[in-house]
Protein backbone atom coordinates (compact mmCIF):
# COMPACT_ATOMS: atom_id res chain seq x y z
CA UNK A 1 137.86 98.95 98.86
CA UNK A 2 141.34 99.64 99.91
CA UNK A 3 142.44 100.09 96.37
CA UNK A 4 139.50 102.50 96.10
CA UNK A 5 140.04 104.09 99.50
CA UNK A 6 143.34 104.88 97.49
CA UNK A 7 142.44 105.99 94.64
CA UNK A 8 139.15 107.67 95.55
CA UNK A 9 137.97 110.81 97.68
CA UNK A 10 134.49 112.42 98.29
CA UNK A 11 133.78 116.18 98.23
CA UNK A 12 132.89 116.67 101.54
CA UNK A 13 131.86 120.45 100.95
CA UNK A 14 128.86 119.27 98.81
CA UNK A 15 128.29 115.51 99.44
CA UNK A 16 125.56 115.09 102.14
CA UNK A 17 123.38 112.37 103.89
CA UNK A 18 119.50 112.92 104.90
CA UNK A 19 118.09 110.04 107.33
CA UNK A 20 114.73 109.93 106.74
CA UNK A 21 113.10 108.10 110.20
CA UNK A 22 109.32 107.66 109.06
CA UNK A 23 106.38 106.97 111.32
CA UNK A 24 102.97 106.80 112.06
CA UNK A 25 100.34 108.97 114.05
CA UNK A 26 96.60 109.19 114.39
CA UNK A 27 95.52 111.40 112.15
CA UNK A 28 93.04 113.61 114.02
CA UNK A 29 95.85 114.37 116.24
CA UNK A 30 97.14 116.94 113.59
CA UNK A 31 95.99 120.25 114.76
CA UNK A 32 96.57 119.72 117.96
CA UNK A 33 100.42 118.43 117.28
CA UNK A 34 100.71 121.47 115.31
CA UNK A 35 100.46 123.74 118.30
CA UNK A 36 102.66 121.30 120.20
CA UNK A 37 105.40 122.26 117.81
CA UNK A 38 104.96 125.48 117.20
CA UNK A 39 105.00 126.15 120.76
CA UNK A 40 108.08 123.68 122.02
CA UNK A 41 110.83 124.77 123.96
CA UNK A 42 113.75 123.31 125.32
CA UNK A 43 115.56 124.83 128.77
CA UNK A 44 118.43 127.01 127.84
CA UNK A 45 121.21 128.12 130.23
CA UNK A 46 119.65 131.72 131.01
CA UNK A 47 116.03 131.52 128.89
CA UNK A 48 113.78 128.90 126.52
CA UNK A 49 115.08 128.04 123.00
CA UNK A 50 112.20 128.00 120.55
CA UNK A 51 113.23 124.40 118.94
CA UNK A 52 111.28 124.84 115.59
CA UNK A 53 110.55 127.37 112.78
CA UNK A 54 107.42 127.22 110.38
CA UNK A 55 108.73 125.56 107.55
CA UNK A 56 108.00 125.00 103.37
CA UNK A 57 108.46 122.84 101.28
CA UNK A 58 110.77 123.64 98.11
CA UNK A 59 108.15 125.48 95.49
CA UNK A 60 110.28 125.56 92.31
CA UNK A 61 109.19 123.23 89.49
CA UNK A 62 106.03 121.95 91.39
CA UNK A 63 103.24 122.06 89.83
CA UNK A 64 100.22 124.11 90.66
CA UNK A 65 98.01 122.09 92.36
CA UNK A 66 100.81 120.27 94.45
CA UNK A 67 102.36 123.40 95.40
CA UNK A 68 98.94 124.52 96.66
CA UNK A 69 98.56 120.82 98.94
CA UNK A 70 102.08 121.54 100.30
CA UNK A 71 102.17 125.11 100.68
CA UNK A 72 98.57 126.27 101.05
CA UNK A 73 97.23 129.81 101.89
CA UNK A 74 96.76 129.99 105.92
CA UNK A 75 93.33 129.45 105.45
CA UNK A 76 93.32 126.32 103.40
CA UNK A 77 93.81 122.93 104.99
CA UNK A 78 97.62 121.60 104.37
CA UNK A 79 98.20 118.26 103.31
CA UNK A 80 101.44 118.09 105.21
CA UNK A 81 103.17 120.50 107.45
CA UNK A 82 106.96 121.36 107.57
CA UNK A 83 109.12 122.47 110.49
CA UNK A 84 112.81 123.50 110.49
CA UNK A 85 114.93 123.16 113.70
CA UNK A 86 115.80 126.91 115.03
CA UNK A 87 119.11 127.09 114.47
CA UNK A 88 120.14 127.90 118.05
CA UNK A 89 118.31 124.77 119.43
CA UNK A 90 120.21 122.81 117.02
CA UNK A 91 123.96 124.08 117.78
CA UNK A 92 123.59 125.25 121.78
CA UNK A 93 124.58 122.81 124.53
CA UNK A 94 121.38 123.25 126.05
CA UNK A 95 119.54 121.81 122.76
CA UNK A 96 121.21 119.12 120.62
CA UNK A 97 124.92 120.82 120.97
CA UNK A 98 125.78 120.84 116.78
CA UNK A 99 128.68 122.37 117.56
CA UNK A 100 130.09 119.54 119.69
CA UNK A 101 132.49 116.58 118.92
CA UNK A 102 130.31 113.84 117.05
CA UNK A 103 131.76 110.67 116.79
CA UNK A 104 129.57 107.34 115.30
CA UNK A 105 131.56 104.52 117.33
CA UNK A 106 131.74 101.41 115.76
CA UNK A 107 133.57 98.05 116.43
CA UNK A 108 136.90 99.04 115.00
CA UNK A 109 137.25 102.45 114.32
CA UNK A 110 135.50 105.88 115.17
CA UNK A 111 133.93 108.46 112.48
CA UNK A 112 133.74 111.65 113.51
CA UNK A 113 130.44 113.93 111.51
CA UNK A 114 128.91 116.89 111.55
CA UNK A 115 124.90 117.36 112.03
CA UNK A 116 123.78 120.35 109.78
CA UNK A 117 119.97 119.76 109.76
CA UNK A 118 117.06 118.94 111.28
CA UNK A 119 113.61 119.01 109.50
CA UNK A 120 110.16 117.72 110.85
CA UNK A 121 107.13 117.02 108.67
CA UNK A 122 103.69 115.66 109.69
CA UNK A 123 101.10 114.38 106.65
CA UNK A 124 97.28 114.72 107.76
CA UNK A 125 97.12 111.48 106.68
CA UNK A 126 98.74 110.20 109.60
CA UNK A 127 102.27 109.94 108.58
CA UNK A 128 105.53 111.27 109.74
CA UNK A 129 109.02 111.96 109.18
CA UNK A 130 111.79 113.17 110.89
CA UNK A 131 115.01 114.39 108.58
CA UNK A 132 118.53 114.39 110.38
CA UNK A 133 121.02 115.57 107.52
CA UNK A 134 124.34 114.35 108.49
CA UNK A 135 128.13 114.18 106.81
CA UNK A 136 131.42 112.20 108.09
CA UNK A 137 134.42 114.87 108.35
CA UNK A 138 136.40 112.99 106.01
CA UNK A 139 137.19 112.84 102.74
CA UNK A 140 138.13 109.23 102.87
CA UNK A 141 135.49 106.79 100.38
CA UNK A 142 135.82 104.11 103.78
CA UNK A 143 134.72 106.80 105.71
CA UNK A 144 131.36 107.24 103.83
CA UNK A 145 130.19 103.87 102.78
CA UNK A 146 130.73 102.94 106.11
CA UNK A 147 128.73 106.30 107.87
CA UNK A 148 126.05 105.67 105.47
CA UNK A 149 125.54 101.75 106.20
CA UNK A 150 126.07 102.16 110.35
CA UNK A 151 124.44 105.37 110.63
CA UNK A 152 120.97 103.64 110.11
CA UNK A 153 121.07 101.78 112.99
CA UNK A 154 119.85 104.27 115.75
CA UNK A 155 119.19 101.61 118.41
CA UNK A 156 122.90 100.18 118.42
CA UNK A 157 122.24 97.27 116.27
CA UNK A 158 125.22 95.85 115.07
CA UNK A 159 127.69 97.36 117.69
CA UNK A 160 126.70 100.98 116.32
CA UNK A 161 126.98 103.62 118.95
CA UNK A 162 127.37 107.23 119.55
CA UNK A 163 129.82 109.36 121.53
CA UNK A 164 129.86 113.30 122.12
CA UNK A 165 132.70 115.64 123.15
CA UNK A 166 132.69 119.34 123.32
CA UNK A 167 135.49 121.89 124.38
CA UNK A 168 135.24 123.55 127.87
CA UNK A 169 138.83 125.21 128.24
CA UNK A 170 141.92 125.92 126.54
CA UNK A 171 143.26 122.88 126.63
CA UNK A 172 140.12 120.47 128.00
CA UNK A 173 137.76 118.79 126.21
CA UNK A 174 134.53 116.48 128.34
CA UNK A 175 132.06 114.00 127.65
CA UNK A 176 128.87 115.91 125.84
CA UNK A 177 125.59 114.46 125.29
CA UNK A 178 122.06 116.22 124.53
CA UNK A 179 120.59 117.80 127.56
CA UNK A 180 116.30 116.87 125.67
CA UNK A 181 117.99 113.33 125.51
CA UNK A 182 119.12 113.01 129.22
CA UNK A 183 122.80 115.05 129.11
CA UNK A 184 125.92 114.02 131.16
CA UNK A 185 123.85 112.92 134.01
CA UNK A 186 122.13 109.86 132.13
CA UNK A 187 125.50 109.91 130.10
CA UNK A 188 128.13 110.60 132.10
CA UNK A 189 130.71 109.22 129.40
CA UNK A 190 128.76 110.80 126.81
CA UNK A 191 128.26 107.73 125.24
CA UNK A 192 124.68 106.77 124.36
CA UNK A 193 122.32 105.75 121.45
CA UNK A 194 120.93 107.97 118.50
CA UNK A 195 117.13 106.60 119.66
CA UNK A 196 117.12 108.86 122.33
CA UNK A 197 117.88 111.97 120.51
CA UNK A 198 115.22 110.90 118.19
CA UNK A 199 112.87 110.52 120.61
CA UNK A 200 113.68 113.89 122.68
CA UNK A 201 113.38 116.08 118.79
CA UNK A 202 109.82 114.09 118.05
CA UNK A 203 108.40 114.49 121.82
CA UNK A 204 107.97 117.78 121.39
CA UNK A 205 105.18 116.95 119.56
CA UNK A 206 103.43 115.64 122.50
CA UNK A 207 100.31 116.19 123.53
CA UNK A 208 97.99 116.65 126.00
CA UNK A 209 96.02 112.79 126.21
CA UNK A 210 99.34 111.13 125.40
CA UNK A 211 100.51 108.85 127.63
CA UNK A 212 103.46 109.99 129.56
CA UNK A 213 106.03 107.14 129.16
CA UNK A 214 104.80 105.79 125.58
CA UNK A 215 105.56 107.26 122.41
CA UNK A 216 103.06 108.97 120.80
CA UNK A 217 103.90 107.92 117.24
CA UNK A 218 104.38 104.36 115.74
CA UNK A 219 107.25 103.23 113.57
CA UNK A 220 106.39 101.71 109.85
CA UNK A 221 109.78 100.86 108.44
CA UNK A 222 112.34 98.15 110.08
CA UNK A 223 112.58 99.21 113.45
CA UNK A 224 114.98 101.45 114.71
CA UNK A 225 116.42 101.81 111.21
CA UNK A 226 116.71 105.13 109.28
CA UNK A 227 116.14 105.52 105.66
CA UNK A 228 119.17 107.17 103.58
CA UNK A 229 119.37 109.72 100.89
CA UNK A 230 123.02 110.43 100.09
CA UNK A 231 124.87 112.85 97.64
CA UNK A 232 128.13 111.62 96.62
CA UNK A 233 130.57 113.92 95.07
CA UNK A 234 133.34 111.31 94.38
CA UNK A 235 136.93 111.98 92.77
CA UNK A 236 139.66 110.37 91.56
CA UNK A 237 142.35 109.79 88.87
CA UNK A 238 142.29 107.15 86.18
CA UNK A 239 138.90 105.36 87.59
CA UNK A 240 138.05 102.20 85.38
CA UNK A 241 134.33 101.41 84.61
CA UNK A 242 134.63 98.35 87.11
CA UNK A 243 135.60 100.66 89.57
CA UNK A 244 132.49 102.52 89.40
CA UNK A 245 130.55 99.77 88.93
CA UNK A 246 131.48 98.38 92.07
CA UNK A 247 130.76 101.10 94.02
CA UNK A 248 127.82 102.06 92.50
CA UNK A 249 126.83 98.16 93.74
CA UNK A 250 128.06 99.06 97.62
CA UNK A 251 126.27 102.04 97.13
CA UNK A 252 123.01 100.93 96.08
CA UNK A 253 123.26 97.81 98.88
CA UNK A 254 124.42 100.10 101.23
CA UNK A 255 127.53 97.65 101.98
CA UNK A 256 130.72 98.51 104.27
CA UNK A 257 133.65 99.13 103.18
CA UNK A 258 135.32 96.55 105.04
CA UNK A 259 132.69 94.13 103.34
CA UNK A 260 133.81 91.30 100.82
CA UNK A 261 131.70 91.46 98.03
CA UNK A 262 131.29 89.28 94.55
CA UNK A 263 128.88 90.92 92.18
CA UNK A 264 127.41 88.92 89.87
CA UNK A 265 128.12 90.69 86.05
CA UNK A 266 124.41 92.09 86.01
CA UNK A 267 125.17 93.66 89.19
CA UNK A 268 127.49 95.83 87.74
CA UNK A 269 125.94 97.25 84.75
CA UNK A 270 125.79 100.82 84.61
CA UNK A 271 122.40 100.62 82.79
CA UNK A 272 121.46 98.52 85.69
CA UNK A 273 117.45 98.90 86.62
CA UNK A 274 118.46 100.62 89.62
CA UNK A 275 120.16 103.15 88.05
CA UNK A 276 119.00 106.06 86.33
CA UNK A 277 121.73 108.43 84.31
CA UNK A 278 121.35 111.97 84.79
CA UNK A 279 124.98 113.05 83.17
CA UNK A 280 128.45 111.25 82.12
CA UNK A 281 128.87 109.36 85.19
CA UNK A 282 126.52 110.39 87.45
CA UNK A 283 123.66 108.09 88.78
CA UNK A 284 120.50 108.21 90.46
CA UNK A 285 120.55 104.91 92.90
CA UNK A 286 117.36 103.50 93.46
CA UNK A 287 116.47 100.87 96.17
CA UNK A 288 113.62 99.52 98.75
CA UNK A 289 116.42 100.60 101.78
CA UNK A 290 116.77 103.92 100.58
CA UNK A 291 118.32 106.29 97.45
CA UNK A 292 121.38 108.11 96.43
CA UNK A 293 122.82 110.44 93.96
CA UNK A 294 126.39 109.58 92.58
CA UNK A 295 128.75 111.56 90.61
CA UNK A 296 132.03 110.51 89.55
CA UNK A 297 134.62 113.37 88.72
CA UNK A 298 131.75 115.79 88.40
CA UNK A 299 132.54 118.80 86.27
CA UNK A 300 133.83 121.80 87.96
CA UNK A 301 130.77 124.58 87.39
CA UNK A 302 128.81 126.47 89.44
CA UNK A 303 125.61 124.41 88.14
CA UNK A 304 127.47 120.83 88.41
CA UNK A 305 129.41 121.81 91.93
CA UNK A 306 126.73 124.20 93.70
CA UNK A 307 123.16 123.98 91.89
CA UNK A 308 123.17 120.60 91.11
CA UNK A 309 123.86 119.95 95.14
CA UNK A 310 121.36 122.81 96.15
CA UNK A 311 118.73 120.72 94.32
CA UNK A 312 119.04 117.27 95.09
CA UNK A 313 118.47 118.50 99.05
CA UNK A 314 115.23 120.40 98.13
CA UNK A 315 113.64 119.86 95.11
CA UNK A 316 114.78 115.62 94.53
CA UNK A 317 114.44 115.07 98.34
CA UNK A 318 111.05 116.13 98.74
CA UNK A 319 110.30 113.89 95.49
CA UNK A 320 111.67 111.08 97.46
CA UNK A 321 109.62 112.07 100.76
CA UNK A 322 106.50 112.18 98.29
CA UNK A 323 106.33 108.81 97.84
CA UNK A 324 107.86 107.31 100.85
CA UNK A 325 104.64 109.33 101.91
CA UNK A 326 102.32 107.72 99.57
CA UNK A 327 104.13 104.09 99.96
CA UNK A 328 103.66 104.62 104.12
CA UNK A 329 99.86 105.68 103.81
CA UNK A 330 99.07 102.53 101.80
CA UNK A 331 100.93 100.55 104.09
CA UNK A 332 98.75 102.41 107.34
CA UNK A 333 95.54 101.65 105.18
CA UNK A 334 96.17 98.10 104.69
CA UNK A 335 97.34 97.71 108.35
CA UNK A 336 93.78 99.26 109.34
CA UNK A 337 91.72 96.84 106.82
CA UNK A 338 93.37 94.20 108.36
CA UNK A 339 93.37 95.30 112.29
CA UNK A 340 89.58 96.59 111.87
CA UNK A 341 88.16 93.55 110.36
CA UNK A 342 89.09 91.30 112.46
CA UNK A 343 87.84 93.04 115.98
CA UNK A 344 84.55 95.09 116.81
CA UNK A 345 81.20 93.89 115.84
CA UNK A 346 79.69 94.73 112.91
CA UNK A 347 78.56 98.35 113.53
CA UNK A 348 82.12 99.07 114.63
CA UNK A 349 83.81 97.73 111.89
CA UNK A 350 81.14 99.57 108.71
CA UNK A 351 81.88 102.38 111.05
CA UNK A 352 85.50 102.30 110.72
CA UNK A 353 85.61 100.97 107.00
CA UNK A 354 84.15 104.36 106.37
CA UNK A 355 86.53 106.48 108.06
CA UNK A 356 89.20 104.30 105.96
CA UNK A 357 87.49 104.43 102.65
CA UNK A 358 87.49 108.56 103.25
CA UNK A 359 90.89 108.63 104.04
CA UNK A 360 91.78 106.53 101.01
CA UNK A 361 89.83 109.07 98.74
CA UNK A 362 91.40 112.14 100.66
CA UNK A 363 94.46 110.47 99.88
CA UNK A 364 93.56 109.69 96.25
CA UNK A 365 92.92 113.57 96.01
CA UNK A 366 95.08 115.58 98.20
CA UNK A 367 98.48 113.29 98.09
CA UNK A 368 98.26 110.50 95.47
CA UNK A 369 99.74 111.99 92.38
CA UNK A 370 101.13 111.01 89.15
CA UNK A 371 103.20 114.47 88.43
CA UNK A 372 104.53 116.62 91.10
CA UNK A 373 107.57 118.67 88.84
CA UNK A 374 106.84 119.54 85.13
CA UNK A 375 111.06 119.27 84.29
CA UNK A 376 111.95 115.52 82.69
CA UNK A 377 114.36 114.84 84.89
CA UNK A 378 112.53 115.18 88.54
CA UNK A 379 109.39 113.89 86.47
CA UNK A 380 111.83 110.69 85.62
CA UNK A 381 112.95 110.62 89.55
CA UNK A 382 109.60 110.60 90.87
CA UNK A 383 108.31 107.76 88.65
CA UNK A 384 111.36 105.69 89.26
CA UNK A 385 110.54 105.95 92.74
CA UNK A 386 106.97 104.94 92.62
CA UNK A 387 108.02 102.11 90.04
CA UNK A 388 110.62 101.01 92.88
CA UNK A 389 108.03 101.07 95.46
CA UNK A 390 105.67 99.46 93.62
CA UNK A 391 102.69 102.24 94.23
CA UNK A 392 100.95 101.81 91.59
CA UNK A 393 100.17 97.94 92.69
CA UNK A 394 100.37 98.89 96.51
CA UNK A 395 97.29 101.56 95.84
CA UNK A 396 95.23 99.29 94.10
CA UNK A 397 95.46 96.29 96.39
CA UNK A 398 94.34 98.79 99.14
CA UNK A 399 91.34 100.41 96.64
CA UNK A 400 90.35 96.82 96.11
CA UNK A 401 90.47 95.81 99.43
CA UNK A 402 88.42 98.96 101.21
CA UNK A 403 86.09 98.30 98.11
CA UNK A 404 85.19 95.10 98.80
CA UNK A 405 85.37 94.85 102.24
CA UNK A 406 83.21 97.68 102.31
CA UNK A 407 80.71 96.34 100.17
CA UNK A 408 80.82 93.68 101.95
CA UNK A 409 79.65 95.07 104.68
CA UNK A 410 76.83 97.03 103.73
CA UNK A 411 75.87 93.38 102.04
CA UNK A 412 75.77 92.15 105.32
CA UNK A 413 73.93 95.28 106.57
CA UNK A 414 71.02 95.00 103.97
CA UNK A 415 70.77 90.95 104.67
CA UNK A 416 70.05 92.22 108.46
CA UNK A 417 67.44 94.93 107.35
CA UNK A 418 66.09 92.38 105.23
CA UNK A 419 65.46 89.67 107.89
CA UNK A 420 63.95 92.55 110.38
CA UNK A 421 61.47 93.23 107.79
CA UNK A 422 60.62 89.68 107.31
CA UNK A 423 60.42 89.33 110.87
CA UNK A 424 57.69 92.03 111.03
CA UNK A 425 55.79 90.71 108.28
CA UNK A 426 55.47 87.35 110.00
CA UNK A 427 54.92 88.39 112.84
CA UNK A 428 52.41 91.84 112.74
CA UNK A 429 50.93 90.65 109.34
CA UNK A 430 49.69 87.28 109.47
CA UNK A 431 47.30 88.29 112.15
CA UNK A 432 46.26 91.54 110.31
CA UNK A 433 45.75 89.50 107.57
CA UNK A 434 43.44 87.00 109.40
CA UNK A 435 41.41 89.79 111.06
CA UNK A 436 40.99 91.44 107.40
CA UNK A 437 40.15 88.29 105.75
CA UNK A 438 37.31 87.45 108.21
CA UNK A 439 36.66 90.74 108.44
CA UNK A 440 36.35 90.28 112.12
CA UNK A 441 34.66 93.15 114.21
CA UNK A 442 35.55 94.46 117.70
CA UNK A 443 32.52 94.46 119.71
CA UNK A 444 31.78 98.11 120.87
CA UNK A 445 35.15 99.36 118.83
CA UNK A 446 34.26 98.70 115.50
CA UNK A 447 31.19 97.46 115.70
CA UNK A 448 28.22 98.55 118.64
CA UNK A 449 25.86 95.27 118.52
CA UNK A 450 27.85 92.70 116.76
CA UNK A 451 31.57 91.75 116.99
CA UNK A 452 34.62 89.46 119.04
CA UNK A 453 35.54 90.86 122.84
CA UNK A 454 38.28 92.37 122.66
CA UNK A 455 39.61 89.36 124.99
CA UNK A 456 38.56 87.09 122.37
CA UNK A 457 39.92 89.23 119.80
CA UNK A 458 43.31 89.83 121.57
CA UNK A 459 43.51 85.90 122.16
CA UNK A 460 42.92 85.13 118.24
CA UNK A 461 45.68 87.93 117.77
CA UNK A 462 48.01 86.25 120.00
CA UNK A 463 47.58 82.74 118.14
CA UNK A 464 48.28 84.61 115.18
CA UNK A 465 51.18 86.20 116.42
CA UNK A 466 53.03 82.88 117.79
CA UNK A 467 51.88 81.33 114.33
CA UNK A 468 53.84 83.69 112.60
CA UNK A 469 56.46 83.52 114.69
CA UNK A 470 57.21 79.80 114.37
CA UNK A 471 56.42 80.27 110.84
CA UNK A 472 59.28 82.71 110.42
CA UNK A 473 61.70 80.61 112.65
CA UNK A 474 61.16 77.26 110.54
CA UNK A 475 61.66 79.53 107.66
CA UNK A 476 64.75 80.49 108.73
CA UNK A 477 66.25 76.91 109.54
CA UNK A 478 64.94 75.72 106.48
């Protein structure tokens, strides 16, 4: 990598990271989280900062019936909802500070970045994400592989850590850190872990019922790991293919640069599975950790050096969110077969197998779908990325699974009608029968001269009755 360091350098103008940090909700907590948002404030210096702004989702190429799910009339009921960070909550000191120092602190070396986005989006299916678009301030190739493999780890696994500076004279600079995430007096070094910021931006989506220490959402993904989507504008003279190839291979592992690394020859294909071409040498990278778009030596037009960048943020990111999405709501589904089946009795769990079996056919409906953009090439992204996370299995494990277990229990539900009915006949019709049969009279009831007592009658009944009961109960142990 040091040859490459060398002989390589990234655009930093265009190239870009989004963090995708999924998660999980209850679903009927929607509504209410929307005015949570809407309404959340963080303490400025002299007033509030409003920390969000009503959002949408890129409209351009999707089709009609998407766009309508994602972007609905204010009347209709969204599929998913979209919030920007106000821009002043996301640069002021008294929000998350933008404009301060950054540094990610690792082991052997610092990288100072920039934060220059944060985007919030809640599915009514009960899934979450929270985007934190993010670039080194380098230009060095070390620089990046290594931002985009440590960056992840927002709970200081593997040494990772964050540290915060701003300037407060001429000639002074302090220690900085988030006042929502504690500030200088939890951090008086302003040294801390990206966790907390995540957790300050997502609890202001907290509720009333939630409890006051515990997080009101659930993570789905490896904890305390973020998921990557990187644009790579990469340069450099007299590249060779195994160049590339190599770090197309770091890329797509999401490998250090400081990390020795033997690729077998299949690994370095450039027709590799993983990849898909999109232009002389540039790449979609595919993988279960996460994606990225590589171009090597990319020409220098407007489309190439400010469209082509413009779009992979919008139009191919929310392609990507689609089916992390769909891949998370399968996952939810199959966690809920599984949790609900084995606890509750029987009521409980038909119950909640029907509140599951809706959502999957909500799902099916309102978020499941196999074209989102009518152009090839974001139609070719999006399958990629459901082939990659194997959706098309994934959703019919779960259909087979609610299906079954569903049927399974109505099975079960019949077989208990079934045996109540059986009961009754035993029971209430032997001695109906026997009173028919003999065509036995009640003395002054159905009859005035001739007929049973009634204490007689009631006596014969209760014979009858106990006969059919043990009747029944042999019936059943046979």
């Amino acid at each position: 990598i040091a040859e490459e360091g060398r002989a390589m350098v990234v655009d930093a103008e265009i190239s870009l990271v989004q963090f995708v940090y999924p998660f999980l909700f209850e679903a009927k907590t929607l509504e209410r989280r929307k005015e949570a948002v809407s309404k959340a404030q963080w303490k400025g210096r002299d007033s509030f900062l409003p920390v969000w702004q009503k959002g949408r989702f890129p409209r351009e190429d999707l089709l009609a019936h998407v766009e309508r799910y994602l972007n609905p009339p204010e009347d209709t009921t969204p599929t998913a909802l979209l919030w920007t960070m106000d821009n002043n909550a996301l640069q002021s000191p008294s929000g998350l500070g933008g404009s301060a120092n950054w540094f990610l602190t690792l082991h052997r070396k610092e990288i100072p970045f920039q934060l220059t986005d944060v985007q919030l989006s809640l599915f009514r299916v009960g899934v979450g994400f929270l985007t934190v678009s993010a670039k080194p301030k380098s230009q060095e190739i070390a620089d990046w592989l290594d931002f985009l493999h440590y960056f992840r780890f927002i709970r200081g696994q593997r040494g990772v850590g964050l540290r915060m500076e701003r300037r407060t004279g001429k000639d002074q600079v302090s220690p900085f850190f988030p006042q929502p995430a504690g500030g200088t007096e939890k951090h008086p070094d302003g040294k801390g872990q990206f966790s907390e910021i995540v957790s300050a931006i997502l609890n202001t989506a907290k509720i009333e019922g939630d409890k006051k220490e515990a997080e009101w959402w659930q993570e789905v993904f490896v904890p305390g790991q973020l998921i990557p989507f990187a644009t790579l504008y990469v340069d450099g003279q007299d590249l060779t293919e195994r160049e590339i190839a190599e770090l197309l291979y770091r890329v797509r592992n999401f490998f250090p640069s400081e990390r020795v690394i033997q690729p077998a020859p299949e690994d370095l294909r450039l027709d590799h599975p993983s990849l898909l071409a999109y232009a002389e040498r540039m790449w979609f990278v595919f993988s279960l950790e996460g994606g990225a778009f590589v171009a090597i030596n990319a020409p220098e037009t407007d489309f190439f050096r400010r469209e082509l960048p413009t779009h992979l943020r919008r139009e191919y990111f929310l392609l990507f969110l689609l089916t992390l999405h769909q891949r998370f709501t399968l996952m939810s589904l199959s966690q809920q077969v599984s949790e609900h089946w084995l606890r509750g009795n029987e009521e409980e769990r038909i119950q909640a197998f029907e509140r599951i079996r809706d959502a999957l056919l909500e799902f099916t409906a309102r978020g499941y779908f196999s074209q989102a953009m009518q152009r090839e090439h974001h139609h070719r992204v999006y399958r990629r990325w459901q082939e990659v996370f194997q959706l098309e299995r994934l959703y019919q494990e779960v259909s087979d699974e609610v299906r079954e277990m569903h049927e399974f229990l109505q099975m079960r539900q019949s077989q208990k009608l079934e045996e109540r009915l059986n009961f009754l006949t035993f029971v209430f019709g032997i001695p109906a029968l026997l009173f028919g049969f003999l065509s036995i009279n009640l003395y002054r009831i159905t009859a005035k001269e001739e007929g049973l007592p009634i204490w007689l009658a009631s006596a014969f009944a209760a014979s009858a009755f106990v006969a059919g009961l043990l009747l029944w109960r042999w019936m059943l142990r046979r």
